[in-house]
PDB file of N, CA and C in Angstrom:
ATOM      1  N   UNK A   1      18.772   0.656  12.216  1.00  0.00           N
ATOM      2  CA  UNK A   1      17.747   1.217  11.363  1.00  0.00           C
ATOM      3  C   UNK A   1      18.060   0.872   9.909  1.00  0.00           C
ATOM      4  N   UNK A   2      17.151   0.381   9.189  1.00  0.00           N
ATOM      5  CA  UNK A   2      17.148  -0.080   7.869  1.00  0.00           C
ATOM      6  C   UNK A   2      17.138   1.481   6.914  1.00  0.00           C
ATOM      7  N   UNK A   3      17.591   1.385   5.850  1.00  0.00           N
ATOM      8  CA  UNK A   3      16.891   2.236   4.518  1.00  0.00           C
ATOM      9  C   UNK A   3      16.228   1.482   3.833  1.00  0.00           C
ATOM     10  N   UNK A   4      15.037   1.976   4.122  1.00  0.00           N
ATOM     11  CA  UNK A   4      13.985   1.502   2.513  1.00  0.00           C
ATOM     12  C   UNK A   4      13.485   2.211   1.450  1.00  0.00           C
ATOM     13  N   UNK A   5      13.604   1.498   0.513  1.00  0.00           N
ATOM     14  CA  UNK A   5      13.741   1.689  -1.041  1.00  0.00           C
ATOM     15  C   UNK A   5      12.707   1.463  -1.589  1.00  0.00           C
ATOM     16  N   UNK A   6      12.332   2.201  -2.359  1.00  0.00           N
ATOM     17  CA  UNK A   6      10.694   2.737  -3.715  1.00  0.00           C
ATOM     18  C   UNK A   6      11.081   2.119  -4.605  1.00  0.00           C
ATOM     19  N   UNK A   7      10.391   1.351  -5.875  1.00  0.00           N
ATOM     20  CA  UNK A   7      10.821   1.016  -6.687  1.00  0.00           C
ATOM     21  C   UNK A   7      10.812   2.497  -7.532  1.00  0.00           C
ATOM     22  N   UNK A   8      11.552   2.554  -8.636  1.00  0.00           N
ATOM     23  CA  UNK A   8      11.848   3.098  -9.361  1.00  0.00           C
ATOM     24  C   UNK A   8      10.744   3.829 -10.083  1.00  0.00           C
ATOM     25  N   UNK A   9       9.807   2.442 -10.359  1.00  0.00           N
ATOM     26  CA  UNK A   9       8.287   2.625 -11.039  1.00  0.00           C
ATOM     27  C   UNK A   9       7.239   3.243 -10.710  1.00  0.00           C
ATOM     28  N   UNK A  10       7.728   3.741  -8.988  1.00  0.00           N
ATOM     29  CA  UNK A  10       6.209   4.319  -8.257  1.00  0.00           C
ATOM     30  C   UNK A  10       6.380   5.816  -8.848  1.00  0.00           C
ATOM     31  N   UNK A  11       5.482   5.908  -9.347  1.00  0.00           N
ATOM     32  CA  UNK A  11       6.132   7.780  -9.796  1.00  0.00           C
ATOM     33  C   UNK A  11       5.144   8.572  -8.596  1.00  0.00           C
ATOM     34  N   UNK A  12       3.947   7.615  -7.935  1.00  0.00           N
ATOM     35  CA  UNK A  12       3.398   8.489  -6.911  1.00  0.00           C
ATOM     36  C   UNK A  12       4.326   8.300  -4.651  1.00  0.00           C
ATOM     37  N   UNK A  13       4.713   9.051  -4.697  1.00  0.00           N
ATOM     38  CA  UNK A  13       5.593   8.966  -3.319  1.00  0.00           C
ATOM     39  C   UNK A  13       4.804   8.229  -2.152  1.00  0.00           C
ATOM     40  N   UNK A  14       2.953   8.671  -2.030  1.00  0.00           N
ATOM     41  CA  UNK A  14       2.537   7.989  -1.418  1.00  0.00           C
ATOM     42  C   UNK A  14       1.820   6.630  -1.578  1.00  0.00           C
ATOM     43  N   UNK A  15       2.120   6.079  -2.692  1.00  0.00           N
ATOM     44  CA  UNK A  15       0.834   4.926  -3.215  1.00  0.00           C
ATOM     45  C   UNK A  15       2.229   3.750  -3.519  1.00  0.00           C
ATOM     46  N   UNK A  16       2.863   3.008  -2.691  1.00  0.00           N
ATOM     47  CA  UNK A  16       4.019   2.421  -3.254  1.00  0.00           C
ATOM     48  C   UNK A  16       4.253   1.350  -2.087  1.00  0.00           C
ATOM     49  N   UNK A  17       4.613   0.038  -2.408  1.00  0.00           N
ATOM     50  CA  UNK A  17       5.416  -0.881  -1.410  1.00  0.00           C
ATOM     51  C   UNK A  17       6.782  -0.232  -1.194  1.00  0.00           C
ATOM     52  N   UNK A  18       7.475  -0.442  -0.427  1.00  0.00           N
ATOM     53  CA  UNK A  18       8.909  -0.047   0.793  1.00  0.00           C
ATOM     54  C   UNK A  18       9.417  -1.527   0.576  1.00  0.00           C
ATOM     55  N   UNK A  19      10.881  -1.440   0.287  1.00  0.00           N
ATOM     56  CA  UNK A  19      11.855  -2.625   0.815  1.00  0.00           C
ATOM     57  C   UNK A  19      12.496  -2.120   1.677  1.00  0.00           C
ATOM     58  N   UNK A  20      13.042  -2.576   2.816  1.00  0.00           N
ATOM     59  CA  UNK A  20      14.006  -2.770   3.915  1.00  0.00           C
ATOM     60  C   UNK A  20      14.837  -3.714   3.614  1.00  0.00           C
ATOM     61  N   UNK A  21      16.246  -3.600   3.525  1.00  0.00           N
ATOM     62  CA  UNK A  21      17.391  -4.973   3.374  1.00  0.00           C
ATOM     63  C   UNK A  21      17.304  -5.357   4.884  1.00  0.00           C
ATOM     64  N   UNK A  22      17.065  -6.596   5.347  1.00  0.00           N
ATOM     65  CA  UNK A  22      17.449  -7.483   6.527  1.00  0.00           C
ATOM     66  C   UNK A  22      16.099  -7.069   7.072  1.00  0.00           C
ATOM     67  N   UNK A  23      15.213  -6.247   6.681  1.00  0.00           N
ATOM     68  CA  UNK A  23      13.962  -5.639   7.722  1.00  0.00           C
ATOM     69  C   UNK A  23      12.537  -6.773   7.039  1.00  0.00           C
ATOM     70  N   UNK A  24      12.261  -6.373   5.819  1.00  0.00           N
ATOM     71  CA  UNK A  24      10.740  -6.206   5.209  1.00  0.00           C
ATOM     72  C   UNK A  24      10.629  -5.706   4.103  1.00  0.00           C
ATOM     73  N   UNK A  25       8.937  -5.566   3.981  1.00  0.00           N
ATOM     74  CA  UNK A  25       8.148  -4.773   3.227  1.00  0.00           C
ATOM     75  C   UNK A  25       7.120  -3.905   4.049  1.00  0.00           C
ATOM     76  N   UNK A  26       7.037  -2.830   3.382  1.00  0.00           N
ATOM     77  CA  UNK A  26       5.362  -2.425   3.999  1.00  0.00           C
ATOM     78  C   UNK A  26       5.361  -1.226   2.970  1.00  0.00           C
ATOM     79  N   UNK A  27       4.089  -0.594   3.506  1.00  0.00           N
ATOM     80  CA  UNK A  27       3.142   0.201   2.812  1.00  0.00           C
ATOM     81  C   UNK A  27       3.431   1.264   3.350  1.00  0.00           C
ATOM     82  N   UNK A  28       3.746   2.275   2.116  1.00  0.00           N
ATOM     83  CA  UNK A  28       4.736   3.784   2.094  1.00  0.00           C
ATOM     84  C   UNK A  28       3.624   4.768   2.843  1.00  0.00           C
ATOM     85  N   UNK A  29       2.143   4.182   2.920  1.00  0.00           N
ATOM     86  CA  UNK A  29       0.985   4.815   4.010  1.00  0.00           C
ATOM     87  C   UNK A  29       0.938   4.373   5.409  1.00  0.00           C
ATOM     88  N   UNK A  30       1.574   3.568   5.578  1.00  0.00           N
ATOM     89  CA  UNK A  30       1.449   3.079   6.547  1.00  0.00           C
ATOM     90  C   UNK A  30       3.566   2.568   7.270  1.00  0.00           C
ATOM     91  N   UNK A  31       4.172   3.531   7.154  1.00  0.00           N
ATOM     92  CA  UNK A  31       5.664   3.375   7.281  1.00  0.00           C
ATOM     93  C   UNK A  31       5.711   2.544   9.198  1.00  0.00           C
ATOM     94  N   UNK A  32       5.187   2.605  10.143  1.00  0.00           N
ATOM     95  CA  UNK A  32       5.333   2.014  11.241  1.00  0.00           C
ATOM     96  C   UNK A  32       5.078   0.889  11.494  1.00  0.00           C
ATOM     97  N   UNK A  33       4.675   0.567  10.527  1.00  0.00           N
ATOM     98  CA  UNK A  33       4.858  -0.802  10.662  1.00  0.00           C
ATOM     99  C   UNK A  33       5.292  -2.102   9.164  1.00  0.00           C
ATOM    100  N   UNK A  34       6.148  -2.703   9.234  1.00  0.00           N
ATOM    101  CA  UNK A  34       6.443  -4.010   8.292  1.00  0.00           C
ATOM    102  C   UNK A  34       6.075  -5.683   8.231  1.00  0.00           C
ATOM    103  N   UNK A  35       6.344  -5.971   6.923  1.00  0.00           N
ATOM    104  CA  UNK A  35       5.677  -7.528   7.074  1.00  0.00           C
ATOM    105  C   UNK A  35       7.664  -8.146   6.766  1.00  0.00           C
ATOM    106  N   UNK A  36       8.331  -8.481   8.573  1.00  0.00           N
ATOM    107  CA  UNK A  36       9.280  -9.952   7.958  1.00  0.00           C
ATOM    108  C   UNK A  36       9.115 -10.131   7.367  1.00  0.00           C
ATOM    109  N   UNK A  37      10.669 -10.419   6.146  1.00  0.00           N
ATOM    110  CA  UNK A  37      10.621 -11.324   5.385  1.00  0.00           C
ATOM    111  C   UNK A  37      12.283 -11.889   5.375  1.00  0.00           C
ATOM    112  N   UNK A  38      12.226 -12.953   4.986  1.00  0.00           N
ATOM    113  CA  UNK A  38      13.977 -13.313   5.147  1.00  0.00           C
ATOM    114  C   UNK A  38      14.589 -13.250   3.740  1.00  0.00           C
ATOM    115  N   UNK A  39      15.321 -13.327   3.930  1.00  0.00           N
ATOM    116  CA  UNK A  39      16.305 -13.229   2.538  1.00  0.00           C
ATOM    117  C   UNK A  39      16.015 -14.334   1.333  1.00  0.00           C
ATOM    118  N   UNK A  40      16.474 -15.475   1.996  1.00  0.00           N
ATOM    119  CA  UNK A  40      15.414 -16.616   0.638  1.00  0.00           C
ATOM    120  C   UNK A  40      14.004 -16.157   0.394  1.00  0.00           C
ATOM    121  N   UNK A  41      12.974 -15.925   1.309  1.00  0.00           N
ATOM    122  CA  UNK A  41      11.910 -15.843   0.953  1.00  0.00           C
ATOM    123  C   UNK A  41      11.489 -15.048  -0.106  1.00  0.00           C
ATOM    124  N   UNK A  42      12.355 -13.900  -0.122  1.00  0.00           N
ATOM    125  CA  UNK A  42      12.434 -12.316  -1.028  1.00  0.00           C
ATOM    126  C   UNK A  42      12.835 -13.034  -2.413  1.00  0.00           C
ATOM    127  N   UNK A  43      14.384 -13.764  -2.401  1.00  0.00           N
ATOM    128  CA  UNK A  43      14.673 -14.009  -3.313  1.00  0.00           C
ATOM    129  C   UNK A  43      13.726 -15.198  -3.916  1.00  0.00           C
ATOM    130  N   UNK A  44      13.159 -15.978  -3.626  1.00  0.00           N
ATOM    131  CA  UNK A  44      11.958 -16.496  -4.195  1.00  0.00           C
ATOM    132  C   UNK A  44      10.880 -15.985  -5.180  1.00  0.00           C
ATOM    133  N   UNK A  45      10.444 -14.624  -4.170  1.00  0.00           N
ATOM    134  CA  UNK A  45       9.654 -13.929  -4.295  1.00  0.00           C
ATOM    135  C   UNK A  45       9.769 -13.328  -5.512  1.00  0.00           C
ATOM    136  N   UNK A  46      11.142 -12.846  -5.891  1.00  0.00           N
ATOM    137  CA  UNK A  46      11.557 -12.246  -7.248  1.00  0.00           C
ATOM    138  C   UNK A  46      11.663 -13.405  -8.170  1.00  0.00           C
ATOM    139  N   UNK A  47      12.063 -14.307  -7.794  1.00  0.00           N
ATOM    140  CA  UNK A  47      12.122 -14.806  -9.054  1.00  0.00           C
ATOM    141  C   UNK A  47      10.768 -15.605  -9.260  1.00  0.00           C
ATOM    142  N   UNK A  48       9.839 -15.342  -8.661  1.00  0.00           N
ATOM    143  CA  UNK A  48       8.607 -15.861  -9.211  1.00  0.00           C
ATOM    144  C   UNK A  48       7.789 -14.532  -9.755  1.00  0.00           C
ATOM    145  N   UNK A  49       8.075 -13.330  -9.594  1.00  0.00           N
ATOM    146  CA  UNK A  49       7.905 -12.292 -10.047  1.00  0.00           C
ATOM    147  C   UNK A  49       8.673 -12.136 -11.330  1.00  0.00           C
ATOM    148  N   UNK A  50       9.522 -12.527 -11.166  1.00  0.00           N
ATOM    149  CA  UNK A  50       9.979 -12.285 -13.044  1.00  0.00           C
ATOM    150  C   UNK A  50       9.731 -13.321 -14.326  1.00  0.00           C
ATOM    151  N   UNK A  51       9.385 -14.729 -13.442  1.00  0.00           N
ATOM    152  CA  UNK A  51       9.236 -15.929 -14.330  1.00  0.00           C
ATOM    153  C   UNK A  51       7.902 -15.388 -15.147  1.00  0.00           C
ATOM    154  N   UNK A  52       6.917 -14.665 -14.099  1.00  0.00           N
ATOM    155  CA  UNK A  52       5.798 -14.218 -14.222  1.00  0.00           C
ATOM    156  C   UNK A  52       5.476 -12.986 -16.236  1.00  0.00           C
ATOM    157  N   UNK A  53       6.289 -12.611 -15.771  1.00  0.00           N
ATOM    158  CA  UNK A  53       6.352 -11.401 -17.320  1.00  0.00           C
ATOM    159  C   UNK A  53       5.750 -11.940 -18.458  1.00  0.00           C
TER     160      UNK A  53
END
């Protein structure tokens, strides 16, 4: 079983993406289910999210 993590920024508990380490993402409304993702892909993912700012 994974722990998943809120960003910091969601100040609302139900309106927020979920990380899972080794699991995913998904939607804090919808917790039964996740979208795979692998580890490069994530780290991609961030850093095209921060190039972004």
């Amino acid at each position: 079983m994974s722990t998943w993590r809120k960003s910091s920024y969601s100040v609302n508990q139900s309106d927020c993406v979920e990380v899972g380490h080794g699991v995913g993402i998904r939607d804090s409304k919808a917790p039964t289910t996740h979208l795979p993702v692998s580890g490069k892909a994530w780290s991609a993912f961030l850093t095209r999210v921060k190039s972004a700012r």
